[in-house]
C-alpha atoms as a PDB file:
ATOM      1  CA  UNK A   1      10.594   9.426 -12.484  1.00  0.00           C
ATOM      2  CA  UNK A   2       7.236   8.923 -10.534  1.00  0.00           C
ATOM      3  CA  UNK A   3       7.186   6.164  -8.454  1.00  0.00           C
ATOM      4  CA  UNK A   4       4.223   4.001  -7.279  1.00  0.00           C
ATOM      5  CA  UNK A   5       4.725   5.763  -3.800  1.00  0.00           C
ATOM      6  CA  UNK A   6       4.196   8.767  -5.573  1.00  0.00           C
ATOM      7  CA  UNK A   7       1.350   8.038  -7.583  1.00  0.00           C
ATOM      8  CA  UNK A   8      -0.252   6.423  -3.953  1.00  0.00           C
ATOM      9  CA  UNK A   9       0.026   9.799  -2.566  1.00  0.00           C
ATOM     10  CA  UNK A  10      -0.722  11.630  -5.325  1.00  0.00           C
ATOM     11  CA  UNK A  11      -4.083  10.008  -5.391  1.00  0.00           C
ATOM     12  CA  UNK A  12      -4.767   9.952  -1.522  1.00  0.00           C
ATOM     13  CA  UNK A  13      -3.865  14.347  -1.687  1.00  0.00           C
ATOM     14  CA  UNK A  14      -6.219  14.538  -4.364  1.00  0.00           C
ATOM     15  CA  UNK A  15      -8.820  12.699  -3.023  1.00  0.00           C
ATOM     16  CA  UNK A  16      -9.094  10.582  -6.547  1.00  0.00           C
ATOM     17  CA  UNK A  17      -9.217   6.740  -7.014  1.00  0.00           C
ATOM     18  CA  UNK A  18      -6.571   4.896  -9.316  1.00  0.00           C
ATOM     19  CA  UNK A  19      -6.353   1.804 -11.293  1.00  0.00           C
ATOM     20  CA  UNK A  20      -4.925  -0.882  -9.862  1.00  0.00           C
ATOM     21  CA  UNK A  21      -1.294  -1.085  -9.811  1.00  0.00           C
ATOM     22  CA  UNK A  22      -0.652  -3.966 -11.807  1.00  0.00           C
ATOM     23  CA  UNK A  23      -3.239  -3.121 -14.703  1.00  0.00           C
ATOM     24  CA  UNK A  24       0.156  -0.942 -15.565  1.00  0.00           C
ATOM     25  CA  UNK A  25       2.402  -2.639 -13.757  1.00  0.00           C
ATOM     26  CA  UNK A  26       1.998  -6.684 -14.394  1.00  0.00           C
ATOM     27  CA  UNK A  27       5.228  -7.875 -12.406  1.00  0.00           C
ATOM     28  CA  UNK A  28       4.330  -5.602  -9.346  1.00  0.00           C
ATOM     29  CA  UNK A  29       4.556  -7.930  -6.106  1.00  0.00           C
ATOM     30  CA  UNK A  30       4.502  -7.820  -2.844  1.00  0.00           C
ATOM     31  CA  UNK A  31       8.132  -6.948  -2.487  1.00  0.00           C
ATOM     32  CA  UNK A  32       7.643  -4.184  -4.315  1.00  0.00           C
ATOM     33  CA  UNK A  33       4.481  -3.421  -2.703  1.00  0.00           C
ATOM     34  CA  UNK A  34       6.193  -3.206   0.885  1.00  0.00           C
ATOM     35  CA  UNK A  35       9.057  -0.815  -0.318  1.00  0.00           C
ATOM     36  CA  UNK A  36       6.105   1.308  -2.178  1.00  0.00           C
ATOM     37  CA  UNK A  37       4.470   1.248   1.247  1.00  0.00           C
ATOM     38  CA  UNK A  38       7.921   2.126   3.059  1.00  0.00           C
ATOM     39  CA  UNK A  39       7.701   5.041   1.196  1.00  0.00           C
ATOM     40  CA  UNK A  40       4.589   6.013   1.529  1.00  0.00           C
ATOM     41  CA  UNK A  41       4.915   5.885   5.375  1.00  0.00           C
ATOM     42  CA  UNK A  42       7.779   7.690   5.473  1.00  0.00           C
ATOM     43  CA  UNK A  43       6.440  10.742   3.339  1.00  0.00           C
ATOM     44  CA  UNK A  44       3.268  10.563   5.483  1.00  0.00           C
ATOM     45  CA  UNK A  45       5.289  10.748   8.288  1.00  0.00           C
ATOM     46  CA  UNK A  46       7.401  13.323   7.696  1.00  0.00           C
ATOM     47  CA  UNK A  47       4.052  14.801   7.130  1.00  0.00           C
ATOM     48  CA  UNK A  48       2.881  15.183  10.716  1.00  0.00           C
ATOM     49  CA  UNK A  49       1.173  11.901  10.742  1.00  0.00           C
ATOM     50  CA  UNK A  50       1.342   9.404  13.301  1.00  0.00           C
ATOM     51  CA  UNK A  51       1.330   5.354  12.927  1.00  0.00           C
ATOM     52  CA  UNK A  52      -1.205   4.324  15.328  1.00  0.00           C
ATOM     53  CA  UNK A  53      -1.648   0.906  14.827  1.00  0.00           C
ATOM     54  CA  UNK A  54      -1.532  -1.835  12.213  1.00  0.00           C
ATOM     55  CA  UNK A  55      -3.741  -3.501   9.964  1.00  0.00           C
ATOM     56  CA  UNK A  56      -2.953  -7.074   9.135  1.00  0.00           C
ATOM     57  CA  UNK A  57      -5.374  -8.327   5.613  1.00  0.00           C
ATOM     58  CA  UNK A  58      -5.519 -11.634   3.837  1.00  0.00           C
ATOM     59  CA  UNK A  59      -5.979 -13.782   6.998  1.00  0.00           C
ATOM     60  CA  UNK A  60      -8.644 -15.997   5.163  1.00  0.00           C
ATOM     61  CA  UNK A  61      -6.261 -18.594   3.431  1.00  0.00           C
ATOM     62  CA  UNK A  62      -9.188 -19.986   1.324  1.00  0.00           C
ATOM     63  CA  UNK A  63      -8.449 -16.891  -0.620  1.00  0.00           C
ATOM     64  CA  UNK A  64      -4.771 -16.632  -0.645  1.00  0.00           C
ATOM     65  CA  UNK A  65      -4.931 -18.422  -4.572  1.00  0.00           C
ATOM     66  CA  UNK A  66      -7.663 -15.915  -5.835  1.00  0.00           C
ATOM     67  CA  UNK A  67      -5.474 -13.113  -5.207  1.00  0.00           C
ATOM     68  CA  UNK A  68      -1.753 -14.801  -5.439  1.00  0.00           C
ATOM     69  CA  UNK A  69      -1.003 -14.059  -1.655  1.00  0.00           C
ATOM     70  CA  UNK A  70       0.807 -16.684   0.218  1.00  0.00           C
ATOM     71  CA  UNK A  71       0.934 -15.005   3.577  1.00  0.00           C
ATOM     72  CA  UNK A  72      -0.938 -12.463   5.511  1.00  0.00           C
ATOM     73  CA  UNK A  73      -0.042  -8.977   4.828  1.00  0.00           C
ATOM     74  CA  UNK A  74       0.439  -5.855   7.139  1.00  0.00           C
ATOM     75  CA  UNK A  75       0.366  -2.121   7.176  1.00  0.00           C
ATOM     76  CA  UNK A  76       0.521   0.979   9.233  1.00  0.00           C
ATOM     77  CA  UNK A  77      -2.727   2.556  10.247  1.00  0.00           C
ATOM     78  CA  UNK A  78      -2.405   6.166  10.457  1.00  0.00           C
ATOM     79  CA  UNK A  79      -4.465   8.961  12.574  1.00  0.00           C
ATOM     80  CA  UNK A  80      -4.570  10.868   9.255  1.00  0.00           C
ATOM     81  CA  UNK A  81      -6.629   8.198   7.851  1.00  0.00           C
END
């Protein structure tokens, strides 16, 4: 079975974009989104890369309703990136 994580990184090798998630996958949310990305880092880590800082996105709550976020979100920065 391929997983989201896998499709991420199958994408990111390949240096091709992808739909978004949830044009296939309506009920994808942000729980799912941070175990996709759990995976993701741990591939990528396993990898060689390094985590070398964070990126924190959706501070501007005047658009939290346009894309359904509630609360900022965060993810690892990598030096492969």
């Amino acid at each position: 079975m391929i997983t989201v994580a896998d499709a991420i990184l199958h994408a990111f090798d390949h240096g091709q974009p992808m739909a978004p998630i949830t044009d296939s996958d309506p009920g994808f949310d942000l729980p799912r989104a941070y175990q996709a990305q759990a995976m993701l880092t741990a591939t990528r880590l396993r990898r060689g890369a390094r985590v070398v800082g964070m990126k924190t996105g959706f501070t501007n709550t005047t658009i939290w309703d346009e894309y359904n976020v509630r609360a900022p979100i965060h993810g690892p920065v990598f030096d492969t990136t």
